[in-house]
C-alpha atoms as a PDB file:
ATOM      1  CA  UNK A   1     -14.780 -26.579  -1.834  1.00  0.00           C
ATOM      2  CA  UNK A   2     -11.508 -28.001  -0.910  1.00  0.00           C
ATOM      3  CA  UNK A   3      -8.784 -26.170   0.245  1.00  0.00           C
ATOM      4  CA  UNK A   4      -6.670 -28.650  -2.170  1.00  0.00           C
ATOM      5  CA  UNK A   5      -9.065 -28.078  -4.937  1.00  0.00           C
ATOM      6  CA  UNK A   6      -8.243 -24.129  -4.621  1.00  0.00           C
ATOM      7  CA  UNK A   7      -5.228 -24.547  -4.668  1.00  0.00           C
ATOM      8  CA  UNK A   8      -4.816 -26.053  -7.849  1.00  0.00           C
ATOM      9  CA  UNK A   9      -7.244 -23.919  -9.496  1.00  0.00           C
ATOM     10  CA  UNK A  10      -5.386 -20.843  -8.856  1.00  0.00           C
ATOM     11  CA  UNK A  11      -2.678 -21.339 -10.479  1.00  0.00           C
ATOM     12  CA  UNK A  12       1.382 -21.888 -10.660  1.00  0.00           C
ATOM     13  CA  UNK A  13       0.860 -18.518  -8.571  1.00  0.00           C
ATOM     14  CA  UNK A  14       0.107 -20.350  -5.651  1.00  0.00           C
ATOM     15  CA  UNK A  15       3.420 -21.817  -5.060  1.00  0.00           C
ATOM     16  CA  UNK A  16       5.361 -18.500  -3.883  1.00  0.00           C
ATOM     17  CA  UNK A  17       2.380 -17.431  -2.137  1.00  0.00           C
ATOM     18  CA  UNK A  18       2.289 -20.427  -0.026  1.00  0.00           C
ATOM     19  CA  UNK A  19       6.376 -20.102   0.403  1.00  0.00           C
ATOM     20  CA  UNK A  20       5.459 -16.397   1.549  1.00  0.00           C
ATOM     21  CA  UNK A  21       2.610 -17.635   3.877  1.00  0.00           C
ATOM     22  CA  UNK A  22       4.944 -20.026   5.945  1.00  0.00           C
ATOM     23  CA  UNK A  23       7.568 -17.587   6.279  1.00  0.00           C
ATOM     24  CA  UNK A  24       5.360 -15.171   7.621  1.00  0.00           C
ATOM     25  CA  UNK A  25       3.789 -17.447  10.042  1.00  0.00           C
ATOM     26  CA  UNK A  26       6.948 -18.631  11.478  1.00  0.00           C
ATOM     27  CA  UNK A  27       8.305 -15.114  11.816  1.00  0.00           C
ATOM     28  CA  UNK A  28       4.484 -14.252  13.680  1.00  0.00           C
ATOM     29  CA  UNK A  29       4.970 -17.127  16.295  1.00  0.00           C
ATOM     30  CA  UNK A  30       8.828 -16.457  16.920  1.00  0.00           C
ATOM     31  CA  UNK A  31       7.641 -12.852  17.509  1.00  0.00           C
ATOM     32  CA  UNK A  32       4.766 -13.381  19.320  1.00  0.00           C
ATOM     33  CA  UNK A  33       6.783 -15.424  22.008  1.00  0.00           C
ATOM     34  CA  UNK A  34       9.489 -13.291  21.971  1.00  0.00           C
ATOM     35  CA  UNK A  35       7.256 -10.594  23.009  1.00  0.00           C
ATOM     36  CA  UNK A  36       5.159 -12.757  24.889  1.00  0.00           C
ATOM     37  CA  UNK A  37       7.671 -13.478  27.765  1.00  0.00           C
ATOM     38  CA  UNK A  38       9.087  -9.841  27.913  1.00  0.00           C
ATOM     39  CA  UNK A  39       6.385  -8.434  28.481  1.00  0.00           C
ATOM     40  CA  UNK A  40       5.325 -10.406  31.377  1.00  0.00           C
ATOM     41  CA  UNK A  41       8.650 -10.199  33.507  1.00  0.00           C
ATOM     42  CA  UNK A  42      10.180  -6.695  32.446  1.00  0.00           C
ATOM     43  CA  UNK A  43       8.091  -4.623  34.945  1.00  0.00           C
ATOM     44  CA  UNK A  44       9.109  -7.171  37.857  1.00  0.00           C
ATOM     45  CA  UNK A  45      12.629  -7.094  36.583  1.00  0.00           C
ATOM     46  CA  UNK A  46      12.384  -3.198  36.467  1.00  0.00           C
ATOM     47  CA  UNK A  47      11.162  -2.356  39.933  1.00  0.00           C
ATOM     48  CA  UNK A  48      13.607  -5.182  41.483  1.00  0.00           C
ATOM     49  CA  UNK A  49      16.435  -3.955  40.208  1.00  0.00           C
ATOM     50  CA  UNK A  50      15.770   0.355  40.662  1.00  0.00           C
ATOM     51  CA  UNK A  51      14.427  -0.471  44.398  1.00  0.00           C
ATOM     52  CA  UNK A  52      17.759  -2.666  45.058  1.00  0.00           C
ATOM     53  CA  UNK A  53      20.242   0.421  43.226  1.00  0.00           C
ATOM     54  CA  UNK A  54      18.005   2.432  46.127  1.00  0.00           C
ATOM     55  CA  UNK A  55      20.084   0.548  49.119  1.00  0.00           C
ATOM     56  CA  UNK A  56      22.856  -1.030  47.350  1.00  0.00           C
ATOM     57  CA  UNK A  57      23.958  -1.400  44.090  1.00  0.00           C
ATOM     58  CA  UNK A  58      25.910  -4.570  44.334  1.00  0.00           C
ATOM     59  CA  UNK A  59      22.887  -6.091  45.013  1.00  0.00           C
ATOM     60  CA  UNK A  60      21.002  -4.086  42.144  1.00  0.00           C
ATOM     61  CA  UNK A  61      24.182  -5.531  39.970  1.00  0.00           C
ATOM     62  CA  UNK A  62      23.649  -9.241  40.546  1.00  0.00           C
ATOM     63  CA  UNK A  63      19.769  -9.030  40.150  1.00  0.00           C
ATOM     64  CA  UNK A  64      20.586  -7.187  36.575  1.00  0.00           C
ATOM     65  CA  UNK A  65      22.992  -9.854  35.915  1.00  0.00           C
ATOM     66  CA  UNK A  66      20.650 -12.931  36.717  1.00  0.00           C
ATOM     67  CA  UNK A  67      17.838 -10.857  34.168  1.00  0.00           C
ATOM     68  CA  UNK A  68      20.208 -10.629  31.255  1.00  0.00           C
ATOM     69  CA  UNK A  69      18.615 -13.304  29.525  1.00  0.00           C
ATOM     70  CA  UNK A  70      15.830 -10.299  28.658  1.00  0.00           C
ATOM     71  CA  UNK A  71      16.392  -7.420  27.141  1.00  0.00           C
ATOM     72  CA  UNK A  72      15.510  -4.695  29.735  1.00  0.00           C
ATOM     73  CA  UNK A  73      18.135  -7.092  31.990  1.00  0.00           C
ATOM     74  CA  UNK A  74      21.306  -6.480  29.898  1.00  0.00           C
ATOM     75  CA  UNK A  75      20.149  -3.121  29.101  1.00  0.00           C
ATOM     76  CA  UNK A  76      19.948  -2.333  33.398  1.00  0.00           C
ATOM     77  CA  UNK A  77      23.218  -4.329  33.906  1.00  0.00           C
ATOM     78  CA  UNK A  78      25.379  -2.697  30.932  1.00  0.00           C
ATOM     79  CA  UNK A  79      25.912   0.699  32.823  1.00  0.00           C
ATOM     80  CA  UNK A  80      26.315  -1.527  36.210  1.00  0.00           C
ATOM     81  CA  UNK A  81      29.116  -3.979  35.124  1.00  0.00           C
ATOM     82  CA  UNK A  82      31.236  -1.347  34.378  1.00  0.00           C
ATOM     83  CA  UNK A  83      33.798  -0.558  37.594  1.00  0.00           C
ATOM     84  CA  UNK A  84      34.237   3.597  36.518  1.00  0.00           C
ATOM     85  CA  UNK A  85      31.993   6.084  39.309  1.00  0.00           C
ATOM     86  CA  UNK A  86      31.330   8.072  36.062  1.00  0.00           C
ATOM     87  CA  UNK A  87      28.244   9.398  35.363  1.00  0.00           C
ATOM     88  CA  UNK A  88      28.894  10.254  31.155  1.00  0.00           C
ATOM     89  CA  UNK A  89      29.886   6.912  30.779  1.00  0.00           C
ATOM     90  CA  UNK A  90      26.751   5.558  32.897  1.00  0.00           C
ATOM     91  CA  UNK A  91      24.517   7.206  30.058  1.00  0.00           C
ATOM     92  CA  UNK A  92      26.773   5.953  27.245  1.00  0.00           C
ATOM     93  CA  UNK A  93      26.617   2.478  28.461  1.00  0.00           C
ATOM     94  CA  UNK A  94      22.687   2.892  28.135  1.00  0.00           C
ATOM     95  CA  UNK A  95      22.004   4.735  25.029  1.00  0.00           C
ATOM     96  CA  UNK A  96      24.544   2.355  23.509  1.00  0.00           C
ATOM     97  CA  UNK A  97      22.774  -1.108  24.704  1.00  0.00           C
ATOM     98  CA  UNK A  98      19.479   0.643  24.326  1.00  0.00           C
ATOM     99  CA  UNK A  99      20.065   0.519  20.566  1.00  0.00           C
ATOM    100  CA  UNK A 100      21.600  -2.702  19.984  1.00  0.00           C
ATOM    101  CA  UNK A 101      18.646  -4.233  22.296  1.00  0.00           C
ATOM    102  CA  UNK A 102      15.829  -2.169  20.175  1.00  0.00           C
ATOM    103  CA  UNK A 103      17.887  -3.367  16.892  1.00  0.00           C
ATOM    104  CA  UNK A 104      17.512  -6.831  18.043  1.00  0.00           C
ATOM    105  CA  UNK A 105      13.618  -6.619  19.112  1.00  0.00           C
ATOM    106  CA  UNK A 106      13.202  -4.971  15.396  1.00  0.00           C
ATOM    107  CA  UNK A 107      14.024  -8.753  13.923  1.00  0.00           C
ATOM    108  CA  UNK A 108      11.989 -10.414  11.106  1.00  0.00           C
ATOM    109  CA  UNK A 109      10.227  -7.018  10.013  1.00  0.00           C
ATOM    110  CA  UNK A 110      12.178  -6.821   6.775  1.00  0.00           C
ATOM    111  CA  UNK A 111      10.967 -10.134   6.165  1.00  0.00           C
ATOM    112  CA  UNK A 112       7.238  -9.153   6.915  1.00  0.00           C
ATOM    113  CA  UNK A 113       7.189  -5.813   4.686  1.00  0.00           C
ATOM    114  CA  UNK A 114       8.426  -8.465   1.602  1.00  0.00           C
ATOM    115  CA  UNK A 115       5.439 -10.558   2.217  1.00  0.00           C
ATOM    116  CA  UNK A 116       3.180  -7.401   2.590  1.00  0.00           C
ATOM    117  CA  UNK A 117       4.557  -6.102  -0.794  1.00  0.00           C
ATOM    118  CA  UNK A 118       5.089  -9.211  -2.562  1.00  0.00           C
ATOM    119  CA  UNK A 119       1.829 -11.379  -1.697  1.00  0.00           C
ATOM    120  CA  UNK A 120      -0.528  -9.249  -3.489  1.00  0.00           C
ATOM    121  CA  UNK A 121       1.614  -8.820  -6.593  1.00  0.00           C
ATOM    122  CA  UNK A 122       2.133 -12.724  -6.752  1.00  0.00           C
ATOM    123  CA  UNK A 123      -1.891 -12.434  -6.381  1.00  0.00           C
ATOM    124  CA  UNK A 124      -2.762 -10.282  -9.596  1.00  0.00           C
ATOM    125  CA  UNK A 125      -0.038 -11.955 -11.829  1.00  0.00           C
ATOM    126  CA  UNK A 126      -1.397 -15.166 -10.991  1.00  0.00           C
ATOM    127  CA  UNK A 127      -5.092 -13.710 -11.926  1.00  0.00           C
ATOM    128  CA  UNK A 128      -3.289 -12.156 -15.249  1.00  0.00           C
ATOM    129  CA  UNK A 129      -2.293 -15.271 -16.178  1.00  0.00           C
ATOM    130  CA  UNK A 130      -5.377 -17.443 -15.517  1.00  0.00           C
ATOM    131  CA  UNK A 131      -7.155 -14.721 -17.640  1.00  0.00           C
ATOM    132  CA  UNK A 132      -4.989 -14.807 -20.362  1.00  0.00           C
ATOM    133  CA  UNK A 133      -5.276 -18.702 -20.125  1.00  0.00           C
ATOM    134  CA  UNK A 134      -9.439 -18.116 -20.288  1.00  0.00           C
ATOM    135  CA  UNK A 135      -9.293 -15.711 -22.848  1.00  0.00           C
ATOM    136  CA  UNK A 136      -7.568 -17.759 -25.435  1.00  0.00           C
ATOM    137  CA  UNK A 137      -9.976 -20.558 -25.845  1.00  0.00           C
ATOM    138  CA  UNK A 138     -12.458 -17.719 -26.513  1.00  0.00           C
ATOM    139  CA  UNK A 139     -13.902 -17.758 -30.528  1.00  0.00           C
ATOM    140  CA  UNK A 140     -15.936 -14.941 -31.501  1.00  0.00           C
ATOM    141  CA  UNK A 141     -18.736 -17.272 -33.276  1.00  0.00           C
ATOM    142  CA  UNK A 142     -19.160 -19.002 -29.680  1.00  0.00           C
ATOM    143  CA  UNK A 143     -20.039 -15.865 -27.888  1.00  0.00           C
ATOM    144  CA  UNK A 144     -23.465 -15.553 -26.297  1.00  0.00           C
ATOM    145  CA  UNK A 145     -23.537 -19.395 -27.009  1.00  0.00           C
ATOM    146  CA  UNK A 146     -23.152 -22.485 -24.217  1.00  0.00           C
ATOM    147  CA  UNK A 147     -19.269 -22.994 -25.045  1.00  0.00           C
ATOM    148  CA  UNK A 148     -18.389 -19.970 -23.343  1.00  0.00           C
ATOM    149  CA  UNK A 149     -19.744 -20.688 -19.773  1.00  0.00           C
ATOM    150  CA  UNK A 150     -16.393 -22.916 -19.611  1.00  0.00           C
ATOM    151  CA  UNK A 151     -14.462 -19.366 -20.125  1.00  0.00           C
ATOM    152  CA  UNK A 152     -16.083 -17.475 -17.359  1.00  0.00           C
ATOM    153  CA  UNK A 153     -15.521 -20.637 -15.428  1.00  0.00           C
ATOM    154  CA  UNK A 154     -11.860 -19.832 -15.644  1.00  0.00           C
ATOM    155  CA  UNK A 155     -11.954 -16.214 -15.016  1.00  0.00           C
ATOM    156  CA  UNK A 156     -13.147 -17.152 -11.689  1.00  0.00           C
ATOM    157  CA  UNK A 157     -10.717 -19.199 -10.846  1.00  0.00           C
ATOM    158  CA  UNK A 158      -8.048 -17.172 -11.536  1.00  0.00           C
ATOM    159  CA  UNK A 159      -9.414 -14.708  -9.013  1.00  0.00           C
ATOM    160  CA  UNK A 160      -8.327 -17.272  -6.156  1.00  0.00           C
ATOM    161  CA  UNK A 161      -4.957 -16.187  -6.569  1.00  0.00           C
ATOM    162  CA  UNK A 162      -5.442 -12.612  -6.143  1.00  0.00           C
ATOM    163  CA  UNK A 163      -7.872 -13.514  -3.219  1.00  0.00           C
ATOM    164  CA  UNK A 164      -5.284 -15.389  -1.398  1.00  0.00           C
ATOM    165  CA  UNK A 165      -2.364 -12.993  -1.769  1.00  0.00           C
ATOM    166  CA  UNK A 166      -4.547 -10.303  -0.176  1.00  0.00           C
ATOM    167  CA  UNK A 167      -5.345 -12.643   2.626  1.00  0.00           C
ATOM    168  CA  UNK A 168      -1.767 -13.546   3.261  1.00  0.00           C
ATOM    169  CA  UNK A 169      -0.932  -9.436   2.836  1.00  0.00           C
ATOM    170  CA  UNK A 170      -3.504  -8.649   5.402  1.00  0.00           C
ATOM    171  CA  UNK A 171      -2.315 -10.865   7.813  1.00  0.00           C
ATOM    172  CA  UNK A 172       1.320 -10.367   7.636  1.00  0.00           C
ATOM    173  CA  UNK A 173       0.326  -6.457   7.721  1.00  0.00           C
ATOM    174  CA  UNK A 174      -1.435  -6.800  10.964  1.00  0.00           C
ATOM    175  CA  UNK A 175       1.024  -8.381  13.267  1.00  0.00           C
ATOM    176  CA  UNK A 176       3.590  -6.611  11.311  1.00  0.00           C
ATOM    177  CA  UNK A 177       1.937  -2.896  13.055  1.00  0.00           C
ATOM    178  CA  UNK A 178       1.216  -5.132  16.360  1.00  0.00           C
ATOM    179  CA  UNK A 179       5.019  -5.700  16.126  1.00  0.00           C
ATOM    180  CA  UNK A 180       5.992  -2.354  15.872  1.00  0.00           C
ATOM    181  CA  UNK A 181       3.702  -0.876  18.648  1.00  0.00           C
ATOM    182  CA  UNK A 182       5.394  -3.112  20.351  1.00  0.00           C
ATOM    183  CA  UNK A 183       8.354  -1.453  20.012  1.00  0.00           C
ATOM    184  CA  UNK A 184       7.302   2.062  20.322  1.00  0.00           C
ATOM    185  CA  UNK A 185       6.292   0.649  24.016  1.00  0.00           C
ATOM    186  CA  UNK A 186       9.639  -0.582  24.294  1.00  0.00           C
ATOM    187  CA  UNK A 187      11.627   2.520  23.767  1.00  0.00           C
ATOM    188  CA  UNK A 188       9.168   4.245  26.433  1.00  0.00           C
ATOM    189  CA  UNK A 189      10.059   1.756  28.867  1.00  0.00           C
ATOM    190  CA  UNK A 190      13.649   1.631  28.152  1.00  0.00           C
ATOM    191  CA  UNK A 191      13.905   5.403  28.226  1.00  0.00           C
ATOM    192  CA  UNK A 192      11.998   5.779  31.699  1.00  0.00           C
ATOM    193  CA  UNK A 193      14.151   3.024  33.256  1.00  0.00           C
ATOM    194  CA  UNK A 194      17.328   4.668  31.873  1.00  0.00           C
ATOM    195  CA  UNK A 195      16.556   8.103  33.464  1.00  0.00           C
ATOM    196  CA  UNK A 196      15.459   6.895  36.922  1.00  0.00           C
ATOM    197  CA  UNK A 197      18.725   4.554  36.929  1.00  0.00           C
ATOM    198  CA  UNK A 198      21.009   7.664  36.155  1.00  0.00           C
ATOM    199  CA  UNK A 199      19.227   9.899  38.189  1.00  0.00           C
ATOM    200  CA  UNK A 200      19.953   7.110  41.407  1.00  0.00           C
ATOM    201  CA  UNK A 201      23.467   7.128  40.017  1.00  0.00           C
ATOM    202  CA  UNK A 202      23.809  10.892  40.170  1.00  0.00           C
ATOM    203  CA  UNK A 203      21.920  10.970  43.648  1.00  0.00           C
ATOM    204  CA  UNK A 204      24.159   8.217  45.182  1.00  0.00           C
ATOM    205  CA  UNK A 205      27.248   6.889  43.148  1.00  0.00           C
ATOM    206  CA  UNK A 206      28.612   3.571  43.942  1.00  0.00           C
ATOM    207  CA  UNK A 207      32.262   3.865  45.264  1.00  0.00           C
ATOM    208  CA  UNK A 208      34.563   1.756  43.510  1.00  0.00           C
ATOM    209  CA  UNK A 209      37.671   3.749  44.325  1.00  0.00           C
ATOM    210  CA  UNK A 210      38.650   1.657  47.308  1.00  0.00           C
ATOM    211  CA  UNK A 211      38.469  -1.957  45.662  1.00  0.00           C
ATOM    212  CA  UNK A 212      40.184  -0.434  42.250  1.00  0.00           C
ATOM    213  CA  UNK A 213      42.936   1.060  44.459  1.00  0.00           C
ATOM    214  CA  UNK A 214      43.732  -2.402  45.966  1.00  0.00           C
ATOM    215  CA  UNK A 215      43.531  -3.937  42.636  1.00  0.00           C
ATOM    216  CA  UNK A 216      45.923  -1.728  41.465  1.00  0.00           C
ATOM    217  CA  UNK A 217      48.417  -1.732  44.210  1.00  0.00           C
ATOM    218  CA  UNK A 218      48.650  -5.439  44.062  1.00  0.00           C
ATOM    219  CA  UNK A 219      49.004  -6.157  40.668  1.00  0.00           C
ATOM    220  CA  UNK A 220      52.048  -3.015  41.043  1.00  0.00           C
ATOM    221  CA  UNK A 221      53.645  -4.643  43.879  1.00  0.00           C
ATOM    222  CA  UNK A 222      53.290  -8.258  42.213  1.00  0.00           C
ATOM    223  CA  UNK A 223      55.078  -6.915  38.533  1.00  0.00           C
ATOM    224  CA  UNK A 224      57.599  -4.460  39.617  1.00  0.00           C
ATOM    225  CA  UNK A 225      60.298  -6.063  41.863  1.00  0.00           C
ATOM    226  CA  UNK A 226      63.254  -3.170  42.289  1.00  0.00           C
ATOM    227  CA  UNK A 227      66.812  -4.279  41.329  1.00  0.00           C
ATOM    228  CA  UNK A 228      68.941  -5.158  44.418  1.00  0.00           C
ATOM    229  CA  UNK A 229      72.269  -3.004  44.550  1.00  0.00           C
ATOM    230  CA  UNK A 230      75.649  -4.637  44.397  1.00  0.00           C
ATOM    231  CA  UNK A 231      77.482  -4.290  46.377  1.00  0.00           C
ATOM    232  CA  UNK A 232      80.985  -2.762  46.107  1.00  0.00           C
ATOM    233  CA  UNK A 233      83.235  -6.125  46.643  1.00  0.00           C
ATOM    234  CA  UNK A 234      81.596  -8.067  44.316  1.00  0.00           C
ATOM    235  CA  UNK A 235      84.060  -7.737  41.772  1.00  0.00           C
ATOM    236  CA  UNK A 236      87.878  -7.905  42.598  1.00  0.00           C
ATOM    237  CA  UNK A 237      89.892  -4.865  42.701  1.00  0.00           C
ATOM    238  CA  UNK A 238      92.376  -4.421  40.050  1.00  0.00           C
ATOM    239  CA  UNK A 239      95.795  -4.766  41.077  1.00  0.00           C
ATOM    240  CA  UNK A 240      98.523  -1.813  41.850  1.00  0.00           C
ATOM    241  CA  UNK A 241     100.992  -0.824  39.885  1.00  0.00           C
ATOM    242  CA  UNK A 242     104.460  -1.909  40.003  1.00  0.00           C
ATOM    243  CA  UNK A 243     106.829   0.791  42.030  1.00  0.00           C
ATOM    244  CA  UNK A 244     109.513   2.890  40.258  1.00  0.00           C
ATOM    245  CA  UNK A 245     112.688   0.841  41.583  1.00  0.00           C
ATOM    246  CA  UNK A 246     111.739  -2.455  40.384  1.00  0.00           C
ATOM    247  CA  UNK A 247     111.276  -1.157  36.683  1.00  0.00           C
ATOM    248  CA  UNK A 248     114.816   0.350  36.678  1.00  0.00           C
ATOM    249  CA  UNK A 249     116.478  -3.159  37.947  1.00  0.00           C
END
């Protein structure tokens, strides 16, 4: 049978289904590349970046900062951009970015759980209605008789609905849990990362007091200019007053 020909037979149903089936498969394919080219470069990116902090973490800084067009990159170079040799703010900087990046990697799954909920609902009113449809032409003097074989024809039919919001359900549900084991692995790997980066940064701080010293020193000398003193014959001195003997004449 043709996949037109269902279509039609299952009823006005089969409208919002199909609108429900397309969203879901765009969300599946933007997800599945999403995930598709993180998790073949976050490892590399991972081990580059904690053997480079081992040595020098300049160096560790720019290779986080070429990565942050991944996830795991901006969440290595968040704690590294930051020019403070504090190691509470180190954390902060990663439990902070750790949740905006899992936030961000938890993206069309609202969408997904409305298909999953909605599909097979569409499905069974669909059926309700081709069944109420069926059961209307039925006539109590045509039962057990030919006429009726037209009636169970219908019932049938109205089952494709129900049939294809399962299918859609199913689907959606099962890269909908791929999607979230997905996840699950991410917050492992974002978690392990974290700790061996702050336990490097406890082991051997990067010194930033030198080249925020300098910074500060110039920017000091360049804004604050002392006030040169006056000196004491720039303005005239007032004139003396007029002797005794000349006021008396």
């Amino acid at each position: 049978m043709d996949i037109l020909d269902l279509f039609q037979k299952g009823g006005p149903a089969m409208w919002p289904l199909l609108v429900l089936s397309i969203l879901s498969i765009s969300v599946i394919f933007e997800r599945l590349w999403f995930w598709l080219r993180i998790l073949t470069q976050e490892k590399e990116i991972v081990n580059r970046v904690l053997d480079a902090a081992h040595d020098n973490w300049e160096v560790a800084a720019e290779i986080a900062r070429q990565a942050t067009d991944q996830p795991i990159g901006r969440f290595l170079f968040a704690p590294l951009r930051l020019p403070k040799n504090d190691a509470e703010t180190f954390r902060l900087a990663l439990e902070s970015t750790a949740e905006d990046e899992l936030a961000g990697m938890r993206r069309g799954e609202k969408l997904l759980e409305a298909v999953i909920a909605l599909a097979p609902l569409l499905g069974l009113l669909g059926t309700v209605l081709g069944l109420i449809q069926s059961l209307r032409s039925i006539r109590i003097g045509d039962l057990g008789t030919e006429s009726t074989a037209g009636v169970t024809t219908g019932i049938g039919e109205s089952l494709i609905s129900t049939a294809a919001g399962l299918i859609v359900a199913i689907i959606s549900l099962v890269f909908y849990r791929l999607f979230q084991s997905f996840v699950v692995n991410q917050v492992k790997v974002f978690r392990k990362a974290g700790n061996e980066m702050e336990l490097l940064y406890r082991q051997s701080p990067p010194n930033f007091s030198n080249s925020t010293s300098i910074i500060v020193q110039e920017a000091s000398r360049d804004s604050f200019n002392p006030p040169q003193k006056r000196s004491r014959n720039q303005f005239p001195e007032p004139p003396a007053p007029p002797a005794p003997d000349s006021l008396d004449s």
